[in-house]
Protein backbone atom coordinates (compact mmCIF):
# COMPACT_ATOMS: atom_id res chain seq x y z
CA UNK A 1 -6.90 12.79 16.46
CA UNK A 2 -10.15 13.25 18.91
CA UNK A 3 -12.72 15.11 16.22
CA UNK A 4 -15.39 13.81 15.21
CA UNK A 5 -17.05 14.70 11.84
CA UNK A 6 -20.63 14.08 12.80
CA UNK A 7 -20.01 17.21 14.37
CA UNK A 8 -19.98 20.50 12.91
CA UNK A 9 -17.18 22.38 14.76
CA UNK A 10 -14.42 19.51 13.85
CA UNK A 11 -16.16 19.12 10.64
CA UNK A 12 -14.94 22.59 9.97
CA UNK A 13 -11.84 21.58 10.94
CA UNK A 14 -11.18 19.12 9.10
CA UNK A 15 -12.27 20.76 5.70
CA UNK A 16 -9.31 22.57 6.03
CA UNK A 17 -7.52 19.75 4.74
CA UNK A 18 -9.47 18.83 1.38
CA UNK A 19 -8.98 20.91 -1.85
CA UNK A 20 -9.65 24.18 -2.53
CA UNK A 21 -10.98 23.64 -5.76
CA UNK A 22 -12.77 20.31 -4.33
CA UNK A 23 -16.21 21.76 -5.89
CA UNK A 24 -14.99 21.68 -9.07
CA UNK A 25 -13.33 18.37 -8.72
CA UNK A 26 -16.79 17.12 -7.58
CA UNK A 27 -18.61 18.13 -10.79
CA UNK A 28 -15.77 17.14 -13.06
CA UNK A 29 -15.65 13.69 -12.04
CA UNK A 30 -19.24 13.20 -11.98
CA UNK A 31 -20.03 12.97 -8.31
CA UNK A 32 -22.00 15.91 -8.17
CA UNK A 33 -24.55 16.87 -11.29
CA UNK A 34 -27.04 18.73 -9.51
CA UNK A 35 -27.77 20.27 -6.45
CA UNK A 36 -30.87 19.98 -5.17
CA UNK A 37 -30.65 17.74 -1.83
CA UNK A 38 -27.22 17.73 -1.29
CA UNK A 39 -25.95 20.89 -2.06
CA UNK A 40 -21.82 20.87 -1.88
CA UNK A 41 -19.16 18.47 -2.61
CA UNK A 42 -18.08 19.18 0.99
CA UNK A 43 -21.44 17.80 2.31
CA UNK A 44 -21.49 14.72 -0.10
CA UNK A 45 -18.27 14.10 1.40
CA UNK A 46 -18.86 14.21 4.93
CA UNK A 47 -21.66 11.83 4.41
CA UNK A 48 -19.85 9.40 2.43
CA UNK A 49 -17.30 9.89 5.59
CA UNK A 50 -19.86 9.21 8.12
CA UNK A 51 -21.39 6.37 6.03
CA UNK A 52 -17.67 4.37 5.54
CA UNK A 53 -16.40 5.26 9.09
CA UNK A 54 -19.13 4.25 11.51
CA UNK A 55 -20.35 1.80 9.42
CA UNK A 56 -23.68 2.81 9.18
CA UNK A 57 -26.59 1.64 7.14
CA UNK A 58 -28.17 3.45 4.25
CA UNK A 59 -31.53 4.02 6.29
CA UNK A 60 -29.03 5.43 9.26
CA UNK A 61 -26.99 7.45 6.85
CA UNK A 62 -30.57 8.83 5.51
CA UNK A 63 -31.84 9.63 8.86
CA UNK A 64 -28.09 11.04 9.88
CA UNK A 65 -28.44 13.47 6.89
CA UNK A 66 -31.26 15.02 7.32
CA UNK A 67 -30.95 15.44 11.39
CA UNK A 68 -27.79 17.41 10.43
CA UNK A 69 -29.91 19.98 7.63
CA UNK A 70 -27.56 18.33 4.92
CA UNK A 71 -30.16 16.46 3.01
CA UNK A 72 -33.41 14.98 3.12
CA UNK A 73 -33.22 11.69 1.14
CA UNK A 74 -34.53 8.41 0.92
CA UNK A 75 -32.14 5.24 1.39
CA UNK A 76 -32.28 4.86 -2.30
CA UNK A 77 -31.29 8.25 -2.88
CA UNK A 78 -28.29 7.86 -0.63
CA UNK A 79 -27.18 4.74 -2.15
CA UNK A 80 -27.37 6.79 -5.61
CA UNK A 81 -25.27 9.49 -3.73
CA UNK A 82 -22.45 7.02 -2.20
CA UNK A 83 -22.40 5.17 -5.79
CA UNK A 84 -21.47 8.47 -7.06
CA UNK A 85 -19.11 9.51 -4.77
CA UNK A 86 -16.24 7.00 -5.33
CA UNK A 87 -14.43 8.79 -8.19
CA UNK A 88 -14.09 12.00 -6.13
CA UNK A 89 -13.04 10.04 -2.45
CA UNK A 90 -10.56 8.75 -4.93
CA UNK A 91 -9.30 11.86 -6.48
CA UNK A 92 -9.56 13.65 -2.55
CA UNK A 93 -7.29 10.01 -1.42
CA UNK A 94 -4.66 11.18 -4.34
CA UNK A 95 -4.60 15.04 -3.17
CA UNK A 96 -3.86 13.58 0.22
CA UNK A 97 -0.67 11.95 -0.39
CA UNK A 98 2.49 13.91 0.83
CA UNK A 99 5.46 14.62 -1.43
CA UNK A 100 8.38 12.81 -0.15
CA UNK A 101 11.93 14.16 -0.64
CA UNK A 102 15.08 13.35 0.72
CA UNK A 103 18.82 15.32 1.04
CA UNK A 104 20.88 12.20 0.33
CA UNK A 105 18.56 11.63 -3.21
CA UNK A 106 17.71 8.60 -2.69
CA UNK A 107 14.22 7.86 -1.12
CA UNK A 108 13.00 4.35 0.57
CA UNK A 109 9.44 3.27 -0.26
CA UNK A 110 8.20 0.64 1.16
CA UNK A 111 6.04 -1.47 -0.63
CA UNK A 112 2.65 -4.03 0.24
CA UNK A 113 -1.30 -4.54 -0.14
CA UNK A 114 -4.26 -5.91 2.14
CA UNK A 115 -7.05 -8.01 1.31
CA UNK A 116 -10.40 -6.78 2.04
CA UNK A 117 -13.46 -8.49 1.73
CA UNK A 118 -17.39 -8.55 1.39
CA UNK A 119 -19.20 -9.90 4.16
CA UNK A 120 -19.99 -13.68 3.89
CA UNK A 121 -17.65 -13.72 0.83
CA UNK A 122 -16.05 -16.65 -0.21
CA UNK A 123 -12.77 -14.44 -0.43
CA UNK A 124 -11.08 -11.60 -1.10
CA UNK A 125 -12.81 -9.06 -2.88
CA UNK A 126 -10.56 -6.03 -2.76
CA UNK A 127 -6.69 -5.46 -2.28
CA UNK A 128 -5.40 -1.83 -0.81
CA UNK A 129 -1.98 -1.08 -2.33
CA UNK A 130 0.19 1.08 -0.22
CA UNK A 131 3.64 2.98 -0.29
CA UNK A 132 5.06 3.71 2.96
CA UNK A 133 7.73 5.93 3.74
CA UNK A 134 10.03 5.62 6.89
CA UNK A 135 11.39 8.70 6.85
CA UNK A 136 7.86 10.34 6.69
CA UNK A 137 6.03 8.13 9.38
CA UNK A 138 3.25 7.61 6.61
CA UNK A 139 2.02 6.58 3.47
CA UNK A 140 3.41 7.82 0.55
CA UNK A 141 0.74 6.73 -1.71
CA UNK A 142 -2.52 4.49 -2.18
CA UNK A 143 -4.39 2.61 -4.41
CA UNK A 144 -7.77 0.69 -3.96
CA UNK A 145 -8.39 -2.05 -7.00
CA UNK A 146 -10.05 -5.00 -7.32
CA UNK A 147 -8.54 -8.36 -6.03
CA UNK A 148 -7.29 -9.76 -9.36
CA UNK A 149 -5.51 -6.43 -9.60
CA UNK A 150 -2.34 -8.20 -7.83
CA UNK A 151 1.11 -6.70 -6.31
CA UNK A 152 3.43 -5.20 -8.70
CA UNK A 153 6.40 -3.03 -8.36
CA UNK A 154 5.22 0.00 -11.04
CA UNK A 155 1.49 -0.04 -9.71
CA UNK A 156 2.59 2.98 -7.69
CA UNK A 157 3.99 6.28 -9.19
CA UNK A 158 7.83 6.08 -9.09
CA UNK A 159 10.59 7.53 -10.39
CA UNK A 160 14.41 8.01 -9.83
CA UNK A 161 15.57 8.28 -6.07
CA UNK A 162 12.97 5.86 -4.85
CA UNK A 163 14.65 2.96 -3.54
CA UNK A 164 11.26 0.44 -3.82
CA UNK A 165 11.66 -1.99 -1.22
CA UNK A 166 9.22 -5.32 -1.32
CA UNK A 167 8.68 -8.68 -0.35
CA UNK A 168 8.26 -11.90 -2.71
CA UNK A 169 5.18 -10.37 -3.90
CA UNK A 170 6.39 -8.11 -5.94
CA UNK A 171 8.97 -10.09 -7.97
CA UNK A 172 7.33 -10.63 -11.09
CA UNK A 173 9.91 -9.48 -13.80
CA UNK A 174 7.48 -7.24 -15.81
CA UNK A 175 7.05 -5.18 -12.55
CA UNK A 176 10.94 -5.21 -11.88
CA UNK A 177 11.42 -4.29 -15.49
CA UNK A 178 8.94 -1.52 -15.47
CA UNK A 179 10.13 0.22 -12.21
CA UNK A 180 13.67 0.18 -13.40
CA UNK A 181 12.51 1.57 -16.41
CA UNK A 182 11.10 4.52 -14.87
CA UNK A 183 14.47 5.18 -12.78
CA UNK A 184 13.87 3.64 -9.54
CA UNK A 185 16.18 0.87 -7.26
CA UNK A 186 14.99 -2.11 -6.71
CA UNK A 187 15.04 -4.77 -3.76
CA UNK A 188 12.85 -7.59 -3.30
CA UNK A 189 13.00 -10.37 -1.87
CA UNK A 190 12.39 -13.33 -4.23
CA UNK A 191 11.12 -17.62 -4.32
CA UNK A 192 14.52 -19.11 -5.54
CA UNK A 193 12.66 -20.61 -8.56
CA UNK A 194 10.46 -17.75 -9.25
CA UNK A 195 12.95 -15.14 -10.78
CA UNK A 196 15.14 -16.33 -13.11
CA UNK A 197 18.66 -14.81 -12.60
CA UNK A 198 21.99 -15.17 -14.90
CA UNK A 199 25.45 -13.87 -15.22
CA UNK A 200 26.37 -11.04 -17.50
CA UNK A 201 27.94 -13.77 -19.97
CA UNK A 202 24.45 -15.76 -20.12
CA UNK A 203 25.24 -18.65 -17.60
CA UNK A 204 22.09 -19.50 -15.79
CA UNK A 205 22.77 -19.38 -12.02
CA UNK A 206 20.30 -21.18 -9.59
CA UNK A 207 19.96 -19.51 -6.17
CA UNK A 208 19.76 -23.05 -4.17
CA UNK A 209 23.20 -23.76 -5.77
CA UNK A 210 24.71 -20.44 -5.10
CA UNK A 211 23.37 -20.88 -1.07
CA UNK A 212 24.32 -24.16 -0.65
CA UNK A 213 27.79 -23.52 0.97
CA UNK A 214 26.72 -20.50 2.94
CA UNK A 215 27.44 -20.80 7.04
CA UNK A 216 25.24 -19.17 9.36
CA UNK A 217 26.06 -15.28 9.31
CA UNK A 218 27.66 -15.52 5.76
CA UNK A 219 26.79 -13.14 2.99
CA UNK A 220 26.82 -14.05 -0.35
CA UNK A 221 26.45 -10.73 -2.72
CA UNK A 222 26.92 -11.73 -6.50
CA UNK A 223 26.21 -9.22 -9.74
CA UNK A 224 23.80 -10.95 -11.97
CA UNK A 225 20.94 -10.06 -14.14
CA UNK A 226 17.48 -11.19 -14.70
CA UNK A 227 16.97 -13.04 -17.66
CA UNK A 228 14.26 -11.70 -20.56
CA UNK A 229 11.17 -12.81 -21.33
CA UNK A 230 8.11 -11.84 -23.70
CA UNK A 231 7.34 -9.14 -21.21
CA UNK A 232 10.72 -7.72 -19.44
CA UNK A 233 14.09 -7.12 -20.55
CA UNK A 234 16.87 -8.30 -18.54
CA UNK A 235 17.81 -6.34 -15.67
CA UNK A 236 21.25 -5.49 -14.00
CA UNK A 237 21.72 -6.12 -10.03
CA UNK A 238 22.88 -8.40 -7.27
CA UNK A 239 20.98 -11.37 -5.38
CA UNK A 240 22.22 -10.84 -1.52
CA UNK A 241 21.57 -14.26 0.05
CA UNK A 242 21.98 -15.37 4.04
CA UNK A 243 21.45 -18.63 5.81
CA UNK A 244 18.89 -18.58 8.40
CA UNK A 245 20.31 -20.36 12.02
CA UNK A 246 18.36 -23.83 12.50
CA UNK A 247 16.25 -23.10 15.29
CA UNK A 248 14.74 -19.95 12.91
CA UNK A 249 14.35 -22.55 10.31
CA UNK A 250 12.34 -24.82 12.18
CA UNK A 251 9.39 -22.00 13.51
CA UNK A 252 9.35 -20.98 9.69
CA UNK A 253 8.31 -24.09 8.13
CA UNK A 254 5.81 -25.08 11.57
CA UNK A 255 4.38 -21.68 10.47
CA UNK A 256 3.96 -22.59 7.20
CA UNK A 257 2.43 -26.18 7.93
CA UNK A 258 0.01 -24.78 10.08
CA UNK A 259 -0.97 -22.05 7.70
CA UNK A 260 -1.29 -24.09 4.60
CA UNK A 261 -2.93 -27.47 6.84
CA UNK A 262 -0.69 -29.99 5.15
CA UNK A 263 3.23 -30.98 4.67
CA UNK A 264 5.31 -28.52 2.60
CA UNK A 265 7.16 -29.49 -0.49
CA UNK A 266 10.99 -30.31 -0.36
CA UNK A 267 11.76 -26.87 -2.21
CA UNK A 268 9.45 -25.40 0.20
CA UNK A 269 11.84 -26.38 2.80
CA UNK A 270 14.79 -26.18 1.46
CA UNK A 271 13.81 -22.28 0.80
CA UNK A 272 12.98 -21.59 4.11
CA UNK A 273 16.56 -22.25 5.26
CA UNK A 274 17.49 -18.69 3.38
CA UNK A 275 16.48 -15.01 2.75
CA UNK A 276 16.79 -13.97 -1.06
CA UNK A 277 17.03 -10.66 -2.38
CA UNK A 278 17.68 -9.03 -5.27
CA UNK A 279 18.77 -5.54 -5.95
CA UNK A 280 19.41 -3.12 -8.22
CA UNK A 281 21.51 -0.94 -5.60
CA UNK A 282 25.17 -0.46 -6.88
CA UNK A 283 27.58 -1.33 -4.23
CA UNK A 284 29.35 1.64 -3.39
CA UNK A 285 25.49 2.13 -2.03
CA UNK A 286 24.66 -0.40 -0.19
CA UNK A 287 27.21 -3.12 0.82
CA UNK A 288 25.42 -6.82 1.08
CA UNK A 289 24.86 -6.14 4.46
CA UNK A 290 23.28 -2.80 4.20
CA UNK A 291 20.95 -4.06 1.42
CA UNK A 292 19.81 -7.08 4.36
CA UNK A 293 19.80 -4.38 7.19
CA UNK A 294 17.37 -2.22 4.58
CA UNK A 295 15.01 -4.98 3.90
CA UNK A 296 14.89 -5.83 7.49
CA UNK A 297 12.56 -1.96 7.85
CA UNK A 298 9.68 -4.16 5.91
CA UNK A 299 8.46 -4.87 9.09
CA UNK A 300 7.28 -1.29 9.44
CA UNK A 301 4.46 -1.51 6.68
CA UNK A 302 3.39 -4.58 8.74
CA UNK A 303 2.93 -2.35 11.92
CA UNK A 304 0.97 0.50 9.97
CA UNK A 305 -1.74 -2.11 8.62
CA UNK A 306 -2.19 -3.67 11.90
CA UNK A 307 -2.49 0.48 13.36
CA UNK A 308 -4.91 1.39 10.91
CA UNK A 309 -6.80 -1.78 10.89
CA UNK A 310 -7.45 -0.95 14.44
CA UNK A 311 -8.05 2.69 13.85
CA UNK A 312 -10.45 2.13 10.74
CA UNK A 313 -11.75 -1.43 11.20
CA UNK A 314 -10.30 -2.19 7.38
CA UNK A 315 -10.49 -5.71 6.82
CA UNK A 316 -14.31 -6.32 6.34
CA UNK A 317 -16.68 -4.58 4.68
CA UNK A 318 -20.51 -4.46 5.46
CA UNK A 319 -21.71 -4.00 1.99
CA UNK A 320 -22.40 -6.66 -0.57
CA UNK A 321 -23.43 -3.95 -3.46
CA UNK A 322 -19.71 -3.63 -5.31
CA UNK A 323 -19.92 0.41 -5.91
CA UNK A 324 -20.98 1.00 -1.89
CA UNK A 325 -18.18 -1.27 -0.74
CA UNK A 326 -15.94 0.88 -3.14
CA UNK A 327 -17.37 3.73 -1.67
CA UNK A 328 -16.77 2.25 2.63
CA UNK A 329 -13.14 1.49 1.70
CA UNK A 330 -12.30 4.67 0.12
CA UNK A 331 -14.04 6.77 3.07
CA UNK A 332 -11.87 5.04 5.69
CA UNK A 333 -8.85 5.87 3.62
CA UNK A 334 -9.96 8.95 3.14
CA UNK A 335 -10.00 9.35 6.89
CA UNK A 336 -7.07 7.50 7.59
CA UNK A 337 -5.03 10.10 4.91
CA UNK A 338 -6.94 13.07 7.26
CA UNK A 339 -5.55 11.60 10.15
CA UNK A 340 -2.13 11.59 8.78
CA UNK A 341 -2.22 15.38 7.21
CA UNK A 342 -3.63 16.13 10.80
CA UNK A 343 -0.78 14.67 12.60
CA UNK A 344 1.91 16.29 10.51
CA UNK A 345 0.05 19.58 10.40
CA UNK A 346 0.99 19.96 14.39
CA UNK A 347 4.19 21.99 15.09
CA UNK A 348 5.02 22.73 18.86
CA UNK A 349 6.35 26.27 18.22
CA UNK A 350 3.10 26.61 16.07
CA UNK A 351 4.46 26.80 12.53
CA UNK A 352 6.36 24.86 9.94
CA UNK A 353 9.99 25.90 9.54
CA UNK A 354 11.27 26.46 6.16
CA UNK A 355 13.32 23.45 4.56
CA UNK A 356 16.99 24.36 4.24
């Protein structure tokens, strides 16, 4: 994608792709009361664009604004403006996200979240929650919240067909629980002490035990169930387990030393030696095997956050004020989602053939 929205012929272009009712969107959610500087939703837009993308201050933003005849404002008013704006990037983010839909009915959505923080902050500030679909090449959905606002399996809309695929993250029960509820597969990979698993008769089963015997290139796949708490039911599925080889071992926990500056624990590296998973995929699905070959795709969220990290510079955030980082994040996502809806708009033979 080469256009540039500072400039009015791609800006044109690239309106295509926001709602047609995005006026109305604007003044519902607040973002636009009156209009007496700024006088569309469209324009408010394409400065809180130009604002989050180029990283641009509020007195170059002001000055930006009025060189272009969209408004003539003072860097308070503009701050005002960009406060104001969040609720509609976030409903124009939500319009942006592709329906998925697959032949076979089932649907893999890939699960994970970044950290982003303030400038100077002491730490994270902001996690980005994403969906990503292999089969479109994109994310399937998006959610900006707060950093204590942690990884969960139902924080994204799901529903039956989606296979929701995550790493140890997103094994908290309640989440499990919840996402089950609503109809969708589960696998995750999961902390041998950090999901509690049983048999269908009650008999507490503890993952180190089960792994033990396991030779390199041995699959254990065992039916069990998570056990209840205050929060979740219990929940019917397999734990799929495999024994790392030695020399893997070994670069895992030197990793992990030199990312947490001291020795790790004994559990610590006695769990490195395997990869856990639990799944709510019936067999005649996925086979043990499959279900490891499936989580093995994980790897592709990790490539889109390092592509748009370079294509949006998301990590950092210039802004201290809360409501204008808010308002930075969301217009890179905002352009990252245009990006995507451009790519996929783009048909060699010059039109989109109808799905059989």
């Amino acid at each position: 994608m080469t256009t540039d929205i500072r400039v009015a012929d791609d800006w044109s272009a690239i309106v295509g792709f926001l709602p047609l009712d995005i006026e109305e969107v604007a003044v519902d959610c607040g973002a636009l009361i009156r209009r007496r500087e700024i006088k569309s939703a469209k324009d408010l837009v394409r400065m809180s664009l130009v604002y989050g993308l180029d990283d641009m201050s509020l007195r170059e933003t002001s000055a930006w604004a009025a060189e272009r005849g969209i408004a003539d404002l003072s860097d308070v008013a503009v701050l005002k403006r960009l406060r104001r704006s969040v609720p509609l990037l976030r409903s124009l983010c939500s319009s942006l996200i592709p329906k998925t839909s697959s032949a076979s009915g089932l649907r893999l959505v890939i699960l994970d979240a970044t950290t982003i923080c303030r400038q100077r902050a002491a730490g994270p500030d902001f996690l980005v929650h994403v969906a990503y679909s292999p089969s479109l090449g994109g994310f399937s959905g998006m959610e900006l919240t707060r950093s204590d606002q942690g990884e969960r399996l139902d924080r994204l809309p799901c529903g039956p067909g989606d296979v929701l695929l995550g790493d140890m993250g997103y094994q908290a029960r309640s989440g499990i629980f919840q996402a089950h509820e609503r109809g969708a597969h589960i696998l995750v990979r999961f902390y041998a002490t950090s999901l509690p698993i049983e048999e269908s008769s009650g008999i507490r089963l503890y993952p180190f035990e089960l792994a033990e015997p396991l030779s390199v290139g041995q699959v254990l796949d065992l039916p069990v169930r998570t056990i209840a708490n205050d929060k979740a039911g219990a929940v019917q599925g397999r734990v799929v387990i495999v024994r790392k080889p030695e020399d893997k071992v070994l670069e895992g926990l030197e990793r992990k030393r030199k990312a947490k500056g001291k020795p790790l624990s004994e559990e610590a590296k006695r769990a490195e030696r395997y990869v856990m998973v639990f799944t709510t995929l019936p067999p005649e699905l996925a086979s043990g095997q499959e279900v490891l070959d499936l989580y093995r795709i994980r790897w592709q969220v990790e490539m889109a956050f390092k592509r748009i990290k370079g294509i949006i510079s998301l990590g950092e955030t210039l802004a201290r004020d809360m409501d204008l980082c808010e308002c930075k994040i969301l217009a890179k996502l905002l352009t990252l989602l245009l990006i995507q809806a451009y790519e996929s708009a783009f048909f060699p033979w010059g039109y989109p053939l109808p799905r059989q």
